[in-house]
Protein backbone atom coordinates (compact mmCIF):
# COMPACT_ATOMS: atom_id res chain seq x y z
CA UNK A 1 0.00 0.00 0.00
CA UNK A 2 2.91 2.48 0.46
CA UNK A 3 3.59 2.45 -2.79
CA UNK A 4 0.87 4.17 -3.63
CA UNK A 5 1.42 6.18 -1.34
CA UNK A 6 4.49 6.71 -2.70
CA UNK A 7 3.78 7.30 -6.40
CA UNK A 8 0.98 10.39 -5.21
CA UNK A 9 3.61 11.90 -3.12
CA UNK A 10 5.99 12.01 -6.19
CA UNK A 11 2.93 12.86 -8.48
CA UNK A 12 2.97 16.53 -6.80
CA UNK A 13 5.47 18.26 -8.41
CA UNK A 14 3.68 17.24 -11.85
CA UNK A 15 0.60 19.60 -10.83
CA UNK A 16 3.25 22.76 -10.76
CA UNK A 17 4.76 22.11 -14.12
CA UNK A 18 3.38 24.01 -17.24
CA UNK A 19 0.93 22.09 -19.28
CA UNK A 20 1.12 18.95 -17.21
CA UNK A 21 -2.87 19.04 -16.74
CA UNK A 22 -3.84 16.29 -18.84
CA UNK A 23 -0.58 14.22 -17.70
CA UNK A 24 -1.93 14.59 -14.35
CA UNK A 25 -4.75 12.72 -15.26
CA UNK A 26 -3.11 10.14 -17.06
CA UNK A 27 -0.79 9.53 -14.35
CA UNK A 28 -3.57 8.73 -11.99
CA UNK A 29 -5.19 6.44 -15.01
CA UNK A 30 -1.71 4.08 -14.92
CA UNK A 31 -1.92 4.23 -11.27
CA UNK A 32 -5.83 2.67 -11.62
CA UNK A 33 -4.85 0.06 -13.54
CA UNK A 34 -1.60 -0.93 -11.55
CA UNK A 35 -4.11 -0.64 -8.19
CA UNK A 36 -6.84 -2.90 -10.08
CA UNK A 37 -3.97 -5.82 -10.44
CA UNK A 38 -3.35 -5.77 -6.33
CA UNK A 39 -3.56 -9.54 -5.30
CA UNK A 40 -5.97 -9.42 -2.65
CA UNK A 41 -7.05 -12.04 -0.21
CA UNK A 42 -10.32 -11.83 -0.44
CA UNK A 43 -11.86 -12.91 3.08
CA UNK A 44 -9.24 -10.93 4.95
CA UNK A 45 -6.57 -8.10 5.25
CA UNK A 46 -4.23 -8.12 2.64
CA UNK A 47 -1.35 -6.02 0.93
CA UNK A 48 -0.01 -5.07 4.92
CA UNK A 49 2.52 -2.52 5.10
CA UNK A 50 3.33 -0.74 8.12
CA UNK A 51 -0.14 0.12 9.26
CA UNK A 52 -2.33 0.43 5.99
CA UNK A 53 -3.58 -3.10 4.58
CA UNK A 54 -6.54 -3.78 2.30
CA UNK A 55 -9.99 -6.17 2.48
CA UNK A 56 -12.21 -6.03 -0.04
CA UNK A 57 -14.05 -3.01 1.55
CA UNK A 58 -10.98 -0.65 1.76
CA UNK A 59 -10.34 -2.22 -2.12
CA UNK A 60 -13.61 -0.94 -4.01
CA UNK A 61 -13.72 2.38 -2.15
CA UNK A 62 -9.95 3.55 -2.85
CA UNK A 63 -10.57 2.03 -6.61
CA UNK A 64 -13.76 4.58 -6.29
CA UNK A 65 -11.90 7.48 -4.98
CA UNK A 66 -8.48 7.21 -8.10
CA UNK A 67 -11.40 6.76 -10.59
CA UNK A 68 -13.42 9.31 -9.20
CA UNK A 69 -10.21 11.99 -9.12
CA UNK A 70 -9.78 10.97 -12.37
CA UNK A 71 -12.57 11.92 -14.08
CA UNK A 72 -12.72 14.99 -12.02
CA UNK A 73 -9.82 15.93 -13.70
CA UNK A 74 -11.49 15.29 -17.10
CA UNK A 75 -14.91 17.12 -16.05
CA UNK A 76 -12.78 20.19 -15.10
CA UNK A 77 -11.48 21.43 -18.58
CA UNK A 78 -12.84 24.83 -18.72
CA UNK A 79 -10.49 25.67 -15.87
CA UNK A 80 -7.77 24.10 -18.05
CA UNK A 81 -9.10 26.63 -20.94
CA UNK A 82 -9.08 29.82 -18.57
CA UNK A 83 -6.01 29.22 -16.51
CA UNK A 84 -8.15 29.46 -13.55
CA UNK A 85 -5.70 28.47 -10.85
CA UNK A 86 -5.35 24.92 -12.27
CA UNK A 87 -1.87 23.75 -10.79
CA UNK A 88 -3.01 24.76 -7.52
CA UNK A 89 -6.77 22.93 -8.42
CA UNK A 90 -4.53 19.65 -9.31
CA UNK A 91 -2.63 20.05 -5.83
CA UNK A 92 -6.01 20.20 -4.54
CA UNK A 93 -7.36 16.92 -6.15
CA UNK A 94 -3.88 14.41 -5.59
CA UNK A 95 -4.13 15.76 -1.49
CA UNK A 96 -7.94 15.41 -0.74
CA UNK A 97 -7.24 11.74 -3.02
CA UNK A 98 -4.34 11.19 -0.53
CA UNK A 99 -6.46 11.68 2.54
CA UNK A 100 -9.06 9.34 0.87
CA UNK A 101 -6.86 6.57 0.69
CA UNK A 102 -5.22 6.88 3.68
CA UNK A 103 -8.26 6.64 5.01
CA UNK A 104 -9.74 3.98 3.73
CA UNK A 105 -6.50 1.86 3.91
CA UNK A 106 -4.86 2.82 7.62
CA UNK A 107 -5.98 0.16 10.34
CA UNK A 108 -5.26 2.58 13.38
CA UNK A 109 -8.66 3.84 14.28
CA UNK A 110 -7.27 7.65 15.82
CA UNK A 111 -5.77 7.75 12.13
CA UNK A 112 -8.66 6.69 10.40
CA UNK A 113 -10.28 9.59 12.39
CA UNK A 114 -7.24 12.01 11.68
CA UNK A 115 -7.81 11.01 7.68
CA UNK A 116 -12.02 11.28 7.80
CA UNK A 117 -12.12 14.81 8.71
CA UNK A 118 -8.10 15.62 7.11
CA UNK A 119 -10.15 15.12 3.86
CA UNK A 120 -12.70 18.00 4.60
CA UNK A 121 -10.13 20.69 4.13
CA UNK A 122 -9.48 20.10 0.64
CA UNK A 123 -12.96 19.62 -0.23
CA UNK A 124 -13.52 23.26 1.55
CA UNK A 125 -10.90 24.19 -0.53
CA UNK A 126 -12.82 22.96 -3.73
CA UNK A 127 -15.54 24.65 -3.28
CA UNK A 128 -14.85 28.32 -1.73
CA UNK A 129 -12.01 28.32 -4.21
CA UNK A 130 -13.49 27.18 -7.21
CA UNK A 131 -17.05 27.71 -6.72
CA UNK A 132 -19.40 29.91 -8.56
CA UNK A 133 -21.66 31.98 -6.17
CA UNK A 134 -20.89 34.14 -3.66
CA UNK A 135 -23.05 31.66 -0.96
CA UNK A 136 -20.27 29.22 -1.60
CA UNK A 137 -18.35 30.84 1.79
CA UNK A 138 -21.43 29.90 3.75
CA UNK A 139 -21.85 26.37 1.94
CA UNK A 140 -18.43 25.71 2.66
CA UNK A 141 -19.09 27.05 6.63
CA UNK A 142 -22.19 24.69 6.92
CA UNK A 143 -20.20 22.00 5.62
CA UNK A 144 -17.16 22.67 7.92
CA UNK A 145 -19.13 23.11 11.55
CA UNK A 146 -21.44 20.25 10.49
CA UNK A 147 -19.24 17.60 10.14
CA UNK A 148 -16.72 18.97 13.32
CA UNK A 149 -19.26 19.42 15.75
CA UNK A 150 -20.02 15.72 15.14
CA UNK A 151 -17.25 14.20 14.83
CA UNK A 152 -15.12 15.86 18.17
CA UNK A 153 -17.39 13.03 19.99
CA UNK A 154 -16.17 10.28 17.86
CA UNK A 155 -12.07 11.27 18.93
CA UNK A 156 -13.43 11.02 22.73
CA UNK A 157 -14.88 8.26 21.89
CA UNK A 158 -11.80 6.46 20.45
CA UNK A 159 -9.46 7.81 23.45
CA UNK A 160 -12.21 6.40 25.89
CA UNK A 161 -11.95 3.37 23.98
CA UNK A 162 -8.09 2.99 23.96
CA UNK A 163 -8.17 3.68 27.50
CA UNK A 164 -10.28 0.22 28.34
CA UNK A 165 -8.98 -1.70 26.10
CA UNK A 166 -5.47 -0.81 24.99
CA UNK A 167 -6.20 -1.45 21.73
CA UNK A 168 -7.44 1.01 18.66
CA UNK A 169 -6.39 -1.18 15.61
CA UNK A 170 -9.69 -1.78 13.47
CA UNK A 171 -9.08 -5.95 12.99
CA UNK A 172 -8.49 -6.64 16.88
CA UNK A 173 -11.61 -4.65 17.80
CA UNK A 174 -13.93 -7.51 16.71
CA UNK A 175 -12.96 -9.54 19.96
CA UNK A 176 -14.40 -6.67 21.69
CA UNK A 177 -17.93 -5.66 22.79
CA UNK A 178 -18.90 -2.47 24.51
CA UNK A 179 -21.86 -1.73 25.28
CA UNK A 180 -22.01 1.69 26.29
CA UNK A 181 -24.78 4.04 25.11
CA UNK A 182 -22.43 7.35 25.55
CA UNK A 183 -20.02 5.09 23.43
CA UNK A 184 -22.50 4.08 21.06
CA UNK A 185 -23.41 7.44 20.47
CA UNK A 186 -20.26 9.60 20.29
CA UNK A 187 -19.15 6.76 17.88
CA UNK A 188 -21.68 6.85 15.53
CA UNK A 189 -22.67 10.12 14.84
CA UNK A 190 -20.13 11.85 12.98
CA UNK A 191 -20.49 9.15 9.92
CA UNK A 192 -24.39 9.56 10.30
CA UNK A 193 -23.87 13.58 9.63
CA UNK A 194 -21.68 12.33 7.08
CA UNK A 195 -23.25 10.06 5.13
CA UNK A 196 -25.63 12.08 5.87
CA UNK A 197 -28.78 10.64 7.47
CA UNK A 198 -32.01 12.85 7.18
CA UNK A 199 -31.89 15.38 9.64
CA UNK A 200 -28.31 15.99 9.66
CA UNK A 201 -28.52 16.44 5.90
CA UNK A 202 -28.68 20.17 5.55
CA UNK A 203 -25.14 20.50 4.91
CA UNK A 204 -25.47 18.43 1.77
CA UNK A 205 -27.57 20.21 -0.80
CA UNK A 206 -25.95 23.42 -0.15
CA UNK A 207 -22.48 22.08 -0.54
CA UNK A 208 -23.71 20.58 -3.76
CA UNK A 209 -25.31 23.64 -5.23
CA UNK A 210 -22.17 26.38 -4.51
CA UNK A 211 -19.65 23.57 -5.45
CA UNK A 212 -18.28 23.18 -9.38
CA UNK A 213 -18.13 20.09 -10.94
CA UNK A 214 -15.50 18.72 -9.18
CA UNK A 215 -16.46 19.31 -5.56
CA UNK A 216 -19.69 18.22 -6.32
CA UNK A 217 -18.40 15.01 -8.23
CA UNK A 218 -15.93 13.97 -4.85
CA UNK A 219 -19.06 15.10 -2.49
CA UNK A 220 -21.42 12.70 -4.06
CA UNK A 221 -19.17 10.01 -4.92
CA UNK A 222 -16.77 9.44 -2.37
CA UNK A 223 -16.92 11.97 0.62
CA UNK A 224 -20.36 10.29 1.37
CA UNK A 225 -19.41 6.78 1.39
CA UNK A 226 -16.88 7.63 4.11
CA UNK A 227 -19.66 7.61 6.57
CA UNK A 228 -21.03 4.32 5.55
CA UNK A 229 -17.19 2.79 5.12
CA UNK A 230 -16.71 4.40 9.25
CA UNK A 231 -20.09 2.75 9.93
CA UNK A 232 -19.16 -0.66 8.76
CA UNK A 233 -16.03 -0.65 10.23
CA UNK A 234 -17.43 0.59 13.97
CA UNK A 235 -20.00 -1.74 14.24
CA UNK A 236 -18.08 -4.81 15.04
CA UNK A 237 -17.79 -3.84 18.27
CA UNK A 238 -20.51 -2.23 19.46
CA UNK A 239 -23.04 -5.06 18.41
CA UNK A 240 -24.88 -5.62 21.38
CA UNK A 241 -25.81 -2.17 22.06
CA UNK A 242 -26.83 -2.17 18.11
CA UNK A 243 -29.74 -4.21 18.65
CA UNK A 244 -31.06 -2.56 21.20
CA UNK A 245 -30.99 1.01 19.47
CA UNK A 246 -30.48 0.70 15.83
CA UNK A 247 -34.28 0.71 15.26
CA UNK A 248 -34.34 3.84 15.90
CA UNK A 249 -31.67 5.06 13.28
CA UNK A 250 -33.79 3.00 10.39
CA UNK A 251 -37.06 4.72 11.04
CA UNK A 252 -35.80 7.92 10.97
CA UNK A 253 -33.94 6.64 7.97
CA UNK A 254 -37.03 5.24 6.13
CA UNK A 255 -39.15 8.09 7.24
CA UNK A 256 -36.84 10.47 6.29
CA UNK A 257 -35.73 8.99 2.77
CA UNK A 258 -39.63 9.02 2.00
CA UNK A 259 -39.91 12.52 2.99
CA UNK A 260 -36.75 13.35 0.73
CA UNK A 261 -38.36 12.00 -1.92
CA UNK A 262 -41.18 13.91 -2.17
CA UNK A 263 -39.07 17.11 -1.55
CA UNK A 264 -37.10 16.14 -4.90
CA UNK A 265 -40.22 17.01 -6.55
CA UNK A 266 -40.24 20.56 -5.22
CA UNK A 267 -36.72 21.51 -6.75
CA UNK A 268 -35.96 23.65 -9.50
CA UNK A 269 -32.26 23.94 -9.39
CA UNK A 270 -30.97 20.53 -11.14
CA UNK A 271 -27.99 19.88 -8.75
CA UNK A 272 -29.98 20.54 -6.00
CA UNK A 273 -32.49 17.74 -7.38
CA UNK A 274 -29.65 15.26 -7.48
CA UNK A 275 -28.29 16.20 -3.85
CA UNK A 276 -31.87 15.32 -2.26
CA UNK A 277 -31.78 12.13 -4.51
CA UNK A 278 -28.48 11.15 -2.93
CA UNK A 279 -30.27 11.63 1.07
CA UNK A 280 -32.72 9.34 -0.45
CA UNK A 281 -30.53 6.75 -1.55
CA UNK A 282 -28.25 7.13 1.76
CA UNK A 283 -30.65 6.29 3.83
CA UNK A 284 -31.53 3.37 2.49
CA UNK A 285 -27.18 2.39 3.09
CA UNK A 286 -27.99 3.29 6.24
CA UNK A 287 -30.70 0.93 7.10
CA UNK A 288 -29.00 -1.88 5.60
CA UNK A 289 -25.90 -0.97 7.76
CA UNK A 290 -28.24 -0.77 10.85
CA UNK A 291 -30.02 -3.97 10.65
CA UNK A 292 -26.87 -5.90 11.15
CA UNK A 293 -27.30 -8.98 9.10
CA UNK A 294 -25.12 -10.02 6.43
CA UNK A 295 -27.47 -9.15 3.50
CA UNK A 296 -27.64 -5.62 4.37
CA UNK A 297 -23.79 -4.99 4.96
CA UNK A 298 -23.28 -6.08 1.13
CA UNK A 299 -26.49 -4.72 0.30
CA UNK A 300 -24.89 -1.29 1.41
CA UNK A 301 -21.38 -2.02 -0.03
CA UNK A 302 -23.18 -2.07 -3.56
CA UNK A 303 -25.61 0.22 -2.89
CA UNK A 304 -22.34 2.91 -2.34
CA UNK A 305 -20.48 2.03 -5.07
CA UNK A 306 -23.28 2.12 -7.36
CA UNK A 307 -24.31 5.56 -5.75
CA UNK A 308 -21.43 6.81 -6.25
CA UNK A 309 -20.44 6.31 -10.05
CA UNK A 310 -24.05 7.35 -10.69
CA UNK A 311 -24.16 10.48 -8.66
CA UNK A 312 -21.25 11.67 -10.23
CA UNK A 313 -22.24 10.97 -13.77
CA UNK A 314 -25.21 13.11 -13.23
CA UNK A 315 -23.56 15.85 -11.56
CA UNK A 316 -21.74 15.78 -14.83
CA UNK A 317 -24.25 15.72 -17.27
CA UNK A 318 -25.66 18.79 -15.03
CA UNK A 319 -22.37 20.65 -15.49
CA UNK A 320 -22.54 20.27 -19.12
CA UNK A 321 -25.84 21.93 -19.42
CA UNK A 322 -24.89 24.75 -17.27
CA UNK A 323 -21.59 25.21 -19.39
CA UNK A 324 -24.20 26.13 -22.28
CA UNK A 325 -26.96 27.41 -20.57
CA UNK A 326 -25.43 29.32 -17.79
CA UNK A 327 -28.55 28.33 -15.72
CA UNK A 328 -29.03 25.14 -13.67
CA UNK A 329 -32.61 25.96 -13.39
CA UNK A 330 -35.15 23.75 -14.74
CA UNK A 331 -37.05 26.02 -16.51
CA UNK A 332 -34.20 27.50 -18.40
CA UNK A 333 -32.95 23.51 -19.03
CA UNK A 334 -35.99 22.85 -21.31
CA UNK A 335 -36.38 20.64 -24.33
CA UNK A 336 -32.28 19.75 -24.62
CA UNK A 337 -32.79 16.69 -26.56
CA UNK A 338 -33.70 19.28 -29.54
CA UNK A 339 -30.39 20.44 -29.20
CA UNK A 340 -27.95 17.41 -28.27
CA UNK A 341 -30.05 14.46 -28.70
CA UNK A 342 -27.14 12.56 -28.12
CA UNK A 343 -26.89 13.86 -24.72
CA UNK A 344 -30.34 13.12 -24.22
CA UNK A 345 -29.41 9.27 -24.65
CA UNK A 346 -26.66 9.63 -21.90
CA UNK A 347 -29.38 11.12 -19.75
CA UNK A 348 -31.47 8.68 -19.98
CA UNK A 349 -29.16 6.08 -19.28
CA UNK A 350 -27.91 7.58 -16.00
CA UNK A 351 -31.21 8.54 -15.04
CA UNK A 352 -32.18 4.96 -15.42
CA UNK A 353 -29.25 3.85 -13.93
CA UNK A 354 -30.42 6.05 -10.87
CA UNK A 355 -33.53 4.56 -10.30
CA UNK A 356 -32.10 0.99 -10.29
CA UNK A 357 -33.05 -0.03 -13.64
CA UNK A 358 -31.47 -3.37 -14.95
CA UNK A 359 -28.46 -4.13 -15.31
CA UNK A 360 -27.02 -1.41 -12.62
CA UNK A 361 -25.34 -1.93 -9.28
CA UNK A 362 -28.16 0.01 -7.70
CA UNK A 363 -30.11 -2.39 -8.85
CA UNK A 364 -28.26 -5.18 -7.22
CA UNK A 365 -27.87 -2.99 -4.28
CA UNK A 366 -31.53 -2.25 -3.47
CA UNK A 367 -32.19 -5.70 -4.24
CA UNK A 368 -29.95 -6.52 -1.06
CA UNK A 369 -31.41 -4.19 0.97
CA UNK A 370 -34.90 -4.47 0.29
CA UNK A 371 -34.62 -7.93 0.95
CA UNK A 372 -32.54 -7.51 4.57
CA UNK A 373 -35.10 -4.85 5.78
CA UNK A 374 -38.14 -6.93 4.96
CA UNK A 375 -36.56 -10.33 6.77
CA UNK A 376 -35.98 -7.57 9.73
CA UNK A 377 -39.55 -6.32 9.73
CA UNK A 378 -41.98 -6.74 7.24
CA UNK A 379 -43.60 -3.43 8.05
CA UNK A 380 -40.64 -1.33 6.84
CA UNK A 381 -41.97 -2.89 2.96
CA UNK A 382 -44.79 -0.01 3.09
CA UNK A 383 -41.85 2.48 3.44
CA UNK A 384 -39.35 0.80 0.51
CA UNK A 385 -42.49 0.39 -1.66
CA UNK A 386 -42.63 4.11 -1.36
CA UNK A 387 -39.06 5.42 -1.75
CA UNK A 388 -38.31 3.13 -4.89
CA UNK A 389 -41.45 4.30 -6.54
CA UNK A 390 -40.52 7.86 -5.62
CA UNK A 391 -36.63 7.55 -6.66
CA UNK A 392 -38.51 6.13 -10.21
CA UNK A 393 -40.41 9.30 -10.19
CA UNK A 394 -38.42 12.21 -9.45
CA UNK A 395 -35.90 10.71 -11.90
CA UNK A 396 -38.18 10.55 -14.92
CA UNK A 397 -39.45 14.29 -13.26
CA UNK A 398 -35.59 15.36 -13.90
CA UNK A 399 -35.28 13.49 -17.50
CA UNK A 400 -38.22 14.61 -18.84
CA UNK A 401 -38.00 18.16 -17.78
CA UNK A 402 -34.83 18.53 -18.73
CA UNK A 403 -35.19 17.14 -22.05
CA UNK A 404 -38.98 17.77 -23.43
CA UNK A 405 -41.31 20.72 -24.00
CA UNK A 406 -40.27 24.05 -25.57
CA UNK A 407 -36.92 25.10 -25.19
CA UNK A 408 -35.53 28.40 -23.74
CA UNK A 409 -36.30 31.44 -26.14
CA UNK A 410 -33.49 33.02 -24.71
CA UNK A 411 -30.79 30.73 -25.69
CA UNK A 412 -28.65 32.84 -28.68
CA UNK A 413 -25.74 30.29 -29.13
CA UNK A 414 -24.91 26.47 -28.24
CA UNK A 415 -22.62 23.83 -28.90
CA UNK A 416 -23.04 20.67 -29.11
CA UNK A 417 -21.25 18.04 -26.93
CA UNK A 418 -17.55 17.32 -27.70
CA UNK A 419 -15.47 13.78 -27.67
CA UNK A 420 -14.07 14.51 -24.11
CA UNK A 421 -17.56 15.13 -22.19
CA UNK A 422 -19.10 11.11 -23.79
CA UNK A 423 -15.54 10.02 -22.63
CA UNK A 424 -16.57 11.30 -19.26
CA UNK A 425 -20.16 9.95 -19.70
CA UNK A 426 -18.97 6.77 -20.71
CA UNK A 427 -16.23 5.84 -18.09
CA UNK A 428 -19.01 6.85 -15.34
CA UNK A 429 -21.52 4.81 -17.18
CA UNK A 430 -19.59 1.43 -17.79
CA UNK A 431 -18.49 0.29 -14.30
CA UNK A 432 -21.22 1.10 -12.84
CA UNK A 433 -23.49 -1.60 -15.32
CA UNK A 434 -20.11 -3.71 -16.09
CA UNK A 435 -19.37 -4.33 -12.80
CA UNK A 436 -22.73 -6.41 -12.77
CA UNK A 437 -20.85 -9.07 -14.05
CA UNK A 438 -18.74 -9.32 -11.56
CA UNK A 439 -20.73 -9.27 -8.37
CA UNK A 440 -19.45 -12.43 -6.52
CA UNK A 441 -16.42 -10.26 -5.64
CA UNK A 442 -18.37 -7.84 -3.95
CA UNK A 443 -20.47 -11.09 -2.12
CA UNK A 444 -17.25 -12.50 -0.59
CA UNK A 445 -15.72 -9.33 1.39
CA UNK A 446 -17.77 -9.70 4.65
């Protein structure tokens, strides 16, 4: 794992070098490929090195961060074309992708906390530095005092815990089992406000709305899963106190993910239709992290993968409309398939892809968990029934919006899509219905 490590560290003076932007990228590409050939043992820790190592968990969220950073990198061309700050952008992106794998990787559970909120600051970065509106200072503040004032419980928590047991590395803590409610609680919450549960979820859509591309792209498909990966990692050892409590986490998760739902159909900002969407599909990760049963830890595993390459590709497509339209409103982005019907077809199959249609891993994923929470209580089907039809219909609210009825009067020049933006399209698009294929990997991590 250190070599990795290793070959971002070096990959830093490449950002400050003149017209290294797209060598950047490729860079990261070779170092994709060389980290999708790691021999891993796939029931346990592999790949140890000092004190990072690698399951299958830690494997197909750091492959989701590199790929992720990579097509950031490709989304953010027009700063590329305006010299906007773009060796200091690149800086940005190999740090924050440093702190992600570090954190998913490192087996000490104080540095897994030191990592989780190390990665906030670059994201901050992101988005008060290259944002567009003015708001983005306050985005960026919600974001910041959000996540902190959650998460200063979760360090007590892991001091109180090294104090009992002497012990903070990740694999021992499984021969442990506290059952503390202060514990409990201080442990848990920070990933809750980050994944983020409803309630806790204000800090999301504002984030997502002041952000460019690429904050919004890390946000949605990585930053969030940290929560869940935190989640699954912390409740080894507090199981006992899990069944007495984690009911209440899933109703409030169901309830809330319904309510979500219904609030999608309110929006008329694009991005901000796609943050809610993400709440809605959290929580859902959530319950099937709660409920403690086998089922809904892969179910979740999916389920945030999937999420993730989705989420992003739709931030994208969102981008590209406001690069033309200068408007992320849905009444200005009317009637686009007269304009790039090609687009429209990438549209529809993200879209799709969003509302776990066939052959998508948010299909597989919901599968999982629909089928955990109904073996946990067959009430919470009333609930599911409601936020898959819902997902279904504010996504074919955002597609057809977005693509029929009469377009903008105002519009007085457009271009249509260019090689790079289906490249983008179709690297988001083809692991995340590809990977399909391949699901007994996923099956075997737990």
């Amino acid at each position: 794992m250190m070599k990795f490590l290793f070959m971002l560290i070096f990959m830093i003076p490449l950002c400050f070098k003149k017209n290294m932007f797209w060598m950047v990228q490729m860079s990261l590409f070779f170092m994709m490929f060389l980290f999708m050939n790691l021999n891993l043992i796939l029931f346990n820790y592999s790949n140890l090195s000092y004190m990072f190592s690698c399951d299958m968990l830690s494997f197909g969220l750091i492959l989701l961060s590199i790929w992720i950073c990579v097509l950031m990198i490709m989304a953010s061309e027009n700063l590329f074309k305006m010299n906007f700050y773009i060796n200091f952008f690149l800086f940005n992106v190999i740090i924050l992708l440093m702190f992600l794998f570090l954190t998913f990787s490192v087996m000490n559970l104080f540095l897994f906390y030191l990592f989780f909120e190390g990665s906030l600051i670059p994201t901050l970065m992101l988005i008060i530095g290259w944002g567009y509106q003015p708001e983005r200072v306050q985005a960026g503040m919600y974001l910041l005092f959000y996540t902190l004032f959650a998460s200063l419980p979760l360090l007590m928590g892991i001091f109180y815990l090294f104090n009992q047991v002497n012990c903070i590395m990740i694999y021992f803590l499984k021969f442990f089992n506290m059952n503390f409610y202060m514990l409990y609680i201080s442990m848990i919450l920070a990933f809750l406000v980050k994944m983020p549960m409803y309630m806790t979820h204000l800090w999301l859509p504002k984030a997502h709305v002041e952000a460019p591309v690429s904050g919004s792209m890390i946000l949605a498909g990585v930053m969030l899963k940290l929560g869940g990966y935190g989640m699954l990692r912390v409740m080894i050892f507090l199981q006992e106190i899990n069944l007495k409590l984690n009911y209440i986490w899933i109703v409030i998760s169901l309830l809330g993910g319904f309510y979500i739902s219904l609030k999608c159909f309110c929006q008329v900002d694009i991005k901000s239709l796609i943050a809610y969407s993400s709440v809605a599909h959290m929580s859902f990760v959530i319950c099937g992290i709660m409920i403690m049963n086998y089922w809904g830890f892969l179910g979740s595993y999916v389920m945030m993968i999937g999420h993730g390459l989705c989420s992003s590709g739709m931030f994208c497509l969102a981008n590209l409309n406001y690069e033309r339209m200068n408007s992320r409103s849905l009444l200005i982005n009317k009637g686009m398939i007269n304009f790039m019907p090609t687009m429209s077809l990438w549209w529809f199959l993200l879209i799709s892809s969003n509302m776990a249609a066939p052959p998508s891993l948010n299909l597989m994923g919901e599968i999982l968990l629909i089928g955990s929470l109904v073996s946990w209580c067959y009430l919470s089907m009333l609930m599911l029934m409601l936020i898959s039809f819902f997902s279904a219909g504010y996504s074919l609210y955002l597609y057809s919006y977005t693509q029929h009825g009469q377009y903008y009067p105002g519009v007085y020049m457009f271009y249509m899509g260019v090689s790079r933006e289906y490249l983008l399209l179709l690297l988001h698009w083809l692991p995340l219905n590809i990977l399909i294929l391949k699901i007994d990997y996923s099956m075997i991590w737990f």
